[in-house]
Each structure stands twice: as C-alpha cells, then as structure tokens.
N, C-alpha and C. Protein backbone atom coordinates (compact mmCIF):
# COMPACT_ATOMS: atom_id res chain seq x y z
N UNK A 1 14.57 -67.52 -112.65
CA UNK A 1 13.38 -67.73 -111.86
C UNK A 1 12.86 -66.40 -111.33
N UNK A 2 13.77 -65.34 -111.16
CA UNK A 2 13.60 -64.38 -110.47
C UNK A 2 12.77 -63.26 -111.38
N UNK A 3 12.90 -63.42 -112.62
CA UNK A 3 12.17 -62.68 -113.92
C UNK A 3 11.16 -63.37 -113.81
N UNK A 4 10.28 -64.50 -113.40
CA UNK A 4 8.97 -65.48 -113.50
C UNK A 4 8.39 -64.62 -112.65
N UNK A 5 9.30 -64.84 -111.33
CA UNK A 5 8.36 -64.57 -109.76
C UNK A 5 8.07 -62.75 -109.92
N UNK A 6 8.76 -61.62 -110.82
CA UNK A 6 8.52 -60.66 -110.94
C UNK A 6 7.82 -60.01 -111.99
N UNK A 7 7.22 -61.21 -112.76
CA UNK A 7 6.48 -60.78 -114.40
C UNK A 7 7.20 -60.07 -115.02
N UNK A 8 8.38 -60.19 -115.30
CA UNK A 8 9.61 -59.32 -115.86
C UNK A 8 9.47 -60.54 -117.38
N UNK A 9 8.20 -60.23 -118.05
CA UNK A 9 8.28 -60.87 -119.31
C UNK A 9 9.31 -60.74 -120.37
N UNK A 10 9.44 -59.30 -120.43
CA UNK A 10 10.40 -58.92 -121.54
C UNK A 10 11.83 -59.47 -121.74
N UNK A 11 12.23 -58.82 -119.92
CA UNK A 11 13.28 -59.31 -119.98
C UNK A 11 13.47 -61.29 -120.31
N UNK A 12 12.78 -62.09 -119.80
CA UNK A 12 13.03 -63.29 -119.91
C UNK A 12 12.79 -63.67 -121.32
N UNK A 13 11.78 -63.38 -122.25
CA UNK A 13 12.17 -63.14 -123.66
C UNK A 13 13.19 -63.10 -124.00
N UNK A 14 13.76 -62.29 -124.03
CA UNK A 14 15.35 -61.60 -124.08
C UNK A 14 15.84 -63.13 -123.87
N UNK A 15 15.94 -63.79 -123.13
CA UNK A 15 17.22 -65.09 -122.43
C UNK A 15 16.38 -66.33 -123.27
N UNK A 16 15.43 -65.97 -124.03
CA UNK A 16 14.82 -67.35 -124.60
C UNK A 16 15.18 -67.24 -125.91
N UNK A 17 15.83 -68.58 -126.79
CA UNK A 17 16.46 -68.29 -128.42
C UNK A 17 14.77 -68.63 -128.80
N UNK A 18 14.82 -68.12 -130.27
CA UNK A 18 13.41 -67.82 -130.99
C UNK A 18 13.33 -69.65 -131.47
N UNK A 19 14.48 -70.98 -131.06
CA UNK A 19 14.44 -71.81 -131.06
C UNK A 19 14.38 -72.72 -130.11
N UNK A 20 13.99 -71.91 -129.41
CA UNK A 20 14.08 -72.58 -127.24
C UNK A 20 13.25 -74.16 -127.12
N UNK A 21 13.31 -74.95 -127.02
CA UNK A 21 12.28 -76.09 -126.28
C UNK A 21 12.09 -76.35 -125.10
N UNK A 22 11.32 -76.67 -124.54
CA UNK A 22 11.26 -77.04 -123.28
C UNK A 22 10.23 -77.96 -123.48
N UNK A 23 10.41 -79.24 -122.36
CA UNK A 23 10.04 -80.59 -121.63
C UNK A 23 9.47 -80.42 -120.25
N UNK A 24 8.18 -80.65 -120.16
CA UNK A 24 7.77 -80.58 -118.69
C UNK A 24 6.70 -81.82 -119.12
N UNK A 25 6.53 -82.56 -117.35
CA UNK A 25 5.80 -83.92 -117.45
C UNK A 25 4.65 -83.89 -118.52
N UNK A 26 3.92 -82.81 -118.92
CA UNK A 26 2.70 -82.79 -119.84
C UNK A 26 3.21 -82.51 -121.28
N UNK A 27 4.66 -82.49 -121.82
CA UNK A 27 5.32 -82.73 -122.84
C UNK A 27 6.15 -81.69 -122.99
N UNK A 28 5.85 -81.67 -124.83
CA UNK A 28 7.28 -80.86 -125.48
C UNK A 28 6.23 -79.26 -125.36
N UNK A 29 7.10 -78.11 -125.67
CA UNK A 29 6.48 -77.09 -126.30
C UNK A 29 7.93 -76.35 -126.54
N UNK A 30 7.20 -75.36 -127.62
CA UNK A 30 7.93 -74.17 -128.44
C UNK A 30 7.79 -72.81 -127.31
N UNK A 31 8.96 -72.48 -127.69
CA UNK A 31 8.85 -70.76 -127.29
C UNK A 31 8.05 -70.00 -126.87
N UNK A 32 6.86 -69.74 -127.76
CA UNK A 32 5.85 -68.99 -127.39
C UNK A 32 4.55 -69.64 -126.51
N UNK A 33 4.89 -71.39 -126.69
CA UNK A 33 4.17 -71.95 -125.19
C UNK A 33 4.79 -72.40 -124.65
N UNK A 34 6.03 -71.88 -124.34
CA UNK A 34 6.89 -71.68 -122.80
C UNK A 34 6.43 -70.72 -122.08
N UNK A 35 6.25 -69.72 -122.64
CA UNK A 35 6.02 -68.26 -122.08
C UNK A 35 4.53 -68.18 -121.61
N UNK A 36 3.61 -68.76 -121.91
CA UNK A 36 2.27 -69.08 -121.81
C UNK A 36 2.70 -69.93 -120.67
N UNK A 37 3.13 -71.25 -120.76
CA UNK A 37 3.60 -71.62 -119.67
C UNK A 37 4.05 -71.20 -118.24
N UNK A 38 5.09 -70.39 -118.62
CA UNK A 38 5.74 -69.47 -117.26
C UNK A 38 4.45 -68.78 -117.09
N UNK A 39 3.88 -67.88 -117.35
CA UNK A 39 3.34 -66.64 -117.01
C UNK A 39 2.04 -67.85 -116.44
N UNK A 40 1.60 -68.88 -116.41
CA UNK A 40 0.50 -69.60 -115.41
C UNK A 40 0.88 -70.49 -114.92
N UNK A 41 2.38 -69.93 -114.09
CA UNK A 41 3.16 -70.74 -112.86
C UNK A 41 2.52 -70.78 -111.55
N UNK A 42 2.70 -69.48 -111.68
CA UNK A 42 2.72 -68.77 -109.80
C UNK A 42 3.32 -69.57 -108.64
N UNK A 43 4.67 -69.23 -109.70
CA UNK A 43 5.75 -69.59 -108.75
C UNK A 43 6.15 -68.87 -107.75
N UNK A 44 6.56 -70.02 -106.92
CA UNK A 44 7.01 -69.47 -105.57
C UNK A 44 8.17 -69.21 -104.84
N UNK A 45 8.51 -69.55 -103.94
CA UNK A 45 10.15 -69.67 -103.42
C UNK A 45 11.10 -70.19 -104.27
N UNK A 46 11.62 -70.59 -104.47
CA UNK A 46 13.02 -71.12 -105.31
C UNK A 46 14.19 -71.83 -104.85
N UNK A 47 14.36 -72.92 -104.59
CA UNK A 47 15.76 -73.42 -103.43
C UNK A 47 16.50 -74.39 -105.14
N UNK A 48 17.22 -73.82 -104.79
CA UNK A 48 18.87 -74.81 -105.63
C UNK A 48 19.55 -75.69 -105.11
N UNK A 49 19.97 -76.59 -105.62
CA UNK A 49 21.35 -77.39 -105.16
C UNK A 49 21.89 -78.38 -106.34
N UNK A 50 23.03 -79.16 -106.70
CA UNK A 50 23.56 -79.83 -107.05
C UNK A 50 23.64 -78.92 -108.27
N UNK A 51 24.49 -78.39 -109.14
CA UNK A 51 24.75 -77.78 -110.03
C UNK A 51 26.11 -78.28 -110.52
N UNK A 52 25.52 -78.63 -111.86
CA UNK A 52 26.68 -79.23 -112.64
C UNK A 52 26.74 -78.44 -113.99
N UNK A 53 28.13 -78.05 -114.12
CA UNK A 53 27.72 -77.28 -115.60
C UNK A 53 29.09 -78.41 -116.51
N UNK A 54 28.59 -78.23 -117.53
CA UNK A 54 29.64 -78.19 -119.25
C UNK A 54 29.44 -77.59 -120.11
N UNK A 55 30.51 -77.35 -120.57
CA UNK A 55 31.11 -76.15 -121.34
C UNK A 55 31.46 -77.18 -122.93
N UNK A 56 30.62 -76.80 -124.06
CA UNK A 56 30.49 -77.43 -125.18
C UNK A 56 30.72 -76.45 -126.38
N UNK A 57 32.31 -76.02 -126.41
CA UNK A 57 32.02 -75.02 -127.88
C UNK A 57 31.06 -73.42 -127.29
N UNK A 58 30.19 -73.19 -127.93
CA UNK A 58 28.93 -72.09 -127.22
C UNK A 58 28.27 -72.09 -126.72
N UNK A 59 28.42 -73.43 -126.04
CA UNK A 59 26.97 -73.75 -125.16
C UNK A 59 27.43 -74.53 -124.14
N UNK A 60 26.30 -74.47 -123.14
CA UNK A 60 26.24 -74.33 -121.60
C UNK A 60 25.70 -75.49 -121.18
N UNK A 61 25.68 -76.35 -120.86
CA UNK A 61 24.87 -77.58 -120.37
C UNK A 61 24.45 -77.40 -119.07
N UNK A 62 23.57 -76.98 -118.27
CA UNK A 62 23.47 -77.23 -116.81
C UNK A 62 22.62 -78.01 -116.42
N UNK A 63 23.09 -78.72 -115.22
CA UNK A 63 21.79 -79.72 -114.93
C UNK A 63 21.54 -79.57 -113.07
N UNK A 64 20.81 -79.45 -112.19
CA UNK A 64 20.27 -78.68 -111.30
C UNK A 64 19.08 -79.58 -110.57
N UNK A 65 18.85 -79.45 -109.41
CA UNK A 65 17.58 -80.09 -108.69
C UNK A 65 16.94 -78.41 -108.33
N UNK A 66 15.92 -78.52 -108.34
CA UNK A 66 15.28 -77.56 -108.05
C UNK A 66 13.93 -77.61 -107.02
N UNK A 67 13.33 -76.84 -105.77
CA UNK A 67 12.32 -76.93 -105.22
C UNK A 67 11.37 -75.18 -105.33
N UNK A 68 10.57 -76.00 -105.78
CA UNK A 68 9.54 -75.04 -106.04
C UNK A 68 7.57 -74.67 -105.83
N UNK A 69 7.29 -74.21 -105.40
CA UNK A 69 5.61 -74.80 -105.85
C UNK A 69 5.36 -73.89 -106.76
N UNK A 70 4.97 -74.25 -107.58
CA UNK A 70 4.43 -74.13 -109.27
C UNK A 70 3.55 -74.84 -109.82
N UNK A 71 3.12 -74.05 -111.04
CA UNK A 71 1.64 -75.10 -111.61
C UNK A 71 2.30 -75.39 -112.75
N UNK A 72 1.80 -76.61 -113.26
CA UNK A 72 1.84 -76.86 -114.48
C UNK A 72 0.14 -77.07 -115.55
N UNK A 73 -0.19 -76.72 -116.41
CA UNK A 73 -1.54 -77.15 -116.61
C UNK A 73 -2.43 -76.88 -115.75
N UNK A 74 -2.35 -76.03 -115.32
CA UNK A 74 -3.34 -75.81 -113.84
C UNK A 74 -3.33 -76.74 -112.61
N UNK A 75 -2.52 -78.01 -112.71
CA UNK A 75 -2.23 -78.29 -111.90
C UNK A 75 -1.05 -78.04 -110.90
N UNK A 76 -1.36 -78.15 -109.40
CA UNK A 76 0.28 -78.03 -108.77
C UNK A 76 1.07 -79.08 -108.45
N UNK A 77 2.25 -78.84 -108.67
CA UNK A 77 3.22 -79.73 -108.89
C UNK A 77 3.89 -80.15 -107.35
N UNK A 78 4.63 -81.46 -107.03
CA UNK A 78 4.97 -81.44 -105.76
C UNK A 78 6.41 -80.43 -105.58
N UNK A 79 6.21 -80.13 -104.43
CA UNK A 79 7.14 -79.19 -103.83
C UNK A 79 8.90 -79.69 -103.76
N UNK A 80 8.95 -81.30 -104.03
CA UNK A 80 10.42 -81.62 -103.57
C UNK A 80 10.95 -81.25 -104.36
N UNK A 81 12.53 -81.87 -104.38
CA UNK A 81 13.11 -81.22 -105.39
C UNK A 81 13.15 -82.37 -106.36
N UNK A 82 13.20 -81.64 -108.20
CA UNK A 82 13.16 -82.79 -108.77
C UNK A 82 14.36 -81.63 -109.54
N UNK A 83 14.82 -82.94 -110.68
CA UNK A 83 16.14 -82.29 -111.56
C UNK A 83 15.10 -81.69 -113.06
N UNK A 84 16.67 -80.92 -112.98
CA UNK A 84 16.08 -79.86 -114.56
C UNK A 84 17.47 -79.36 -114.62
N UNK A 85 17.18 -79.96 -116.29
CA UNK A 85 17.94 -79.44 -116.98
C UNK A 85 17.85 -78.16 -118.22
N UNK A 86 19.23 -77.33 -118.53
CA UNK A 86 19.00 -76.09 -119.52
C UNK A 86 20.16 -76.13 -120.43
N UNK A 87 20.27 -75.99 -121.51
CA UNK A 87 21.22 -75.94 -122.05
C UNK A 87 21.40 -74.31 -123.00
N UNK A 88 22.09 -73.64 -122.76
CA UNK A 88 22.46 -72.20 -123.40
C UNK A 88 23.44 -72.08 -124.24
N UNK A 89 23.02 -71.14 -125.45
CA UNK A 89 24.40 -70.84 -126.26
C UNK A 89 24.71 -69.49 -126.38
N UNK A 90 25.57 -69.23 -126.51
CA UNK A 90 26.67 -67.79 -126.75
C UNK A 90 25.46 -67.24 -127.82
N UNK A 91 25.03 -66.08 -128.25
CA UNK A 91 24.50 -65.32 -128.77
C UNK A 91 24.81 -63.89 -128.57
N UNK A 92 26.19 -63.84 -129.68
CA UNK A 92 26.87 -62.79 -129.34
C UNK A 92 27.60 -62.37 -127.98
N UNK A 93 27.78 -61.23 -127.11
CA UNK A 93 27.93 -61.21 -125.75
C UNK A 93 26.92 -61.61 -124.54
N UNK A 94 25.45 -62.14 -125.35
CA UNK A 94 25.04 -62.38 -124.07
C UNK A 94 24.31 -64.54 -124.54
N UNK A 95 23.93 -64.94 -123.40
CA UNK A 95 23.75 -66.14 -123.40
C UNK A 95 21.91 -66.33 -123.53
N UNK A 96 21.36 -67.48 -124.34
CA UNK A 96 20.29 -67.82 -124.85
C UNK A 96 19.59 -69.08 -124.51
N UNK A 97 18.97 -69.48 -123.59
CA UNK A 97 18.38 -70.53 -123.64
C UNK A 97 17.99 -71.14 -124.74
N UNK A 98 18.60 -72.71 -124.97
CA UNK A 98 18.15 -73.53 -126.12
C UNK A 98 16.95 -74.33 -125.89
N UNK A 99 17.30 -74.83 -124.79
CA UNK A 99 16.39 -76.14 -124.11
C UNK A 99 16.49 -75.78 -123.15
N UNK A 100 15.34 -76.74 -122.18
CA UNK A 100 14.78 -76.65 -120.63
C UNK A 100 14.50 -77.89 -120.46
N UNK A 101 14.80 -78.60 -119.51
CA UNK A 101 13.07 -80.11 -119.31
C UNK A 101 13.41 -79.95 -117.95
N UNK A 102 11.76 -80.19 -117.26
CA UNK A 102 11.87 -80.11 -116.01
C UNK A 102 11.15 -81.19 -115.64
N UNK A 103 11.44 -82.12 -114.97
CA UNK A 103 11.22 -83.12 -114.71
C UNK A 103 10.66 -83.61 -113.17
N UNK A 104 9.61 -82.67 -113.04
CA UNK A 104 8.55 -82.56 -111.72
C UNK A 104 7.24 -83.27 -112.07
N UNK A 105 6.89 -84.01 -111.45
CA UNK A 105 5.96 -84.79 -112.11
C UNK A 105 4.69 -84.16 -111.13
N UNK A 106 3.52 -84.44 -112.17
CA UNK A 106 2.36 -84.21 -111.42
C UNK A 106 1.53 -85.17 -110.90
C-alpha cells in the first residue's frame, strides 16, 4: 500500500507477476489494468487487522480486512473495513503477486 500512497510505480511492478489478476466490485482485470487502477486510487490512510496467511508449496495465501478511502472507477469507496484477499508465489528469492480481490463495495 505504501508503494500506491508514494507513486513508487516501478517498484510495485516489480511485486506484480506479468500474470497477476485482480477482483474489485466493478470486476476482473489484468495487470496492466491493475496498475491503471492503482495509480486512480488516491489512496489514503491504511489500517489492517485480521491476517491470516497459508503456506501452499510457493505460494502465499493471505486474506486481511482492510480500511481505506480509495476510488474505484472514479468512484469512492466506503471507508469500513471490508476483506481482501492476495495470493503470492516464490519467484526466485523474491515474492510475486498472483491474485488480489478486494471486496469493498461501492
């Protein structure tokens, strides 16, 4: 989140596989409209809680409530917390986002 709120594009590239999906209430998208996505957030604060991880072979399952104000579609999304999930795999020594769905409704 902290690469969103700092336009640190590159680096978050870097943590996205060139096979990434992500799920948000206005649907599916690919990689390169994730990143279109993030970059017309204007996200804000960031609060965590409930963190559950599994460990699958190379990959990471986490699942998470998250509070945020953020846009989706130009719209803004409510502030509570809703769950989101990510799932990551081993890519060499460092780790890759596969999937995302965030499940904040508008």
């Amino acid at each position: 989140m902290a690469l969103i709120q700092d336009n640190n594009w590159q680096a978050l590239e870097q943590l996205l596989s060139p096979a990434c999906q992500f799920v948000t209430s206005q649907g599916s998208c690919d990689r390169t409209e994730a990143i279109k996505l993030m970059k017309e957030m204007n996200l804000g604060e960031v609060r965590f809680k409930d963190f559950k991880v599994t460990q699958a072979g190379a990959n990471l399952i986490i699942s998470f409530w998250l509070s945020t104000s953020e846009m989706i579609g130009g719209k803004v999304l409510p502030t509570e917390f809703s769950p989101r999930l990510s799932v990551w795999q081993r890519a060499g020594t460092a780790w890759q986002c596969i999937a995302y769905s965030d499940f904040n409704r508008v």
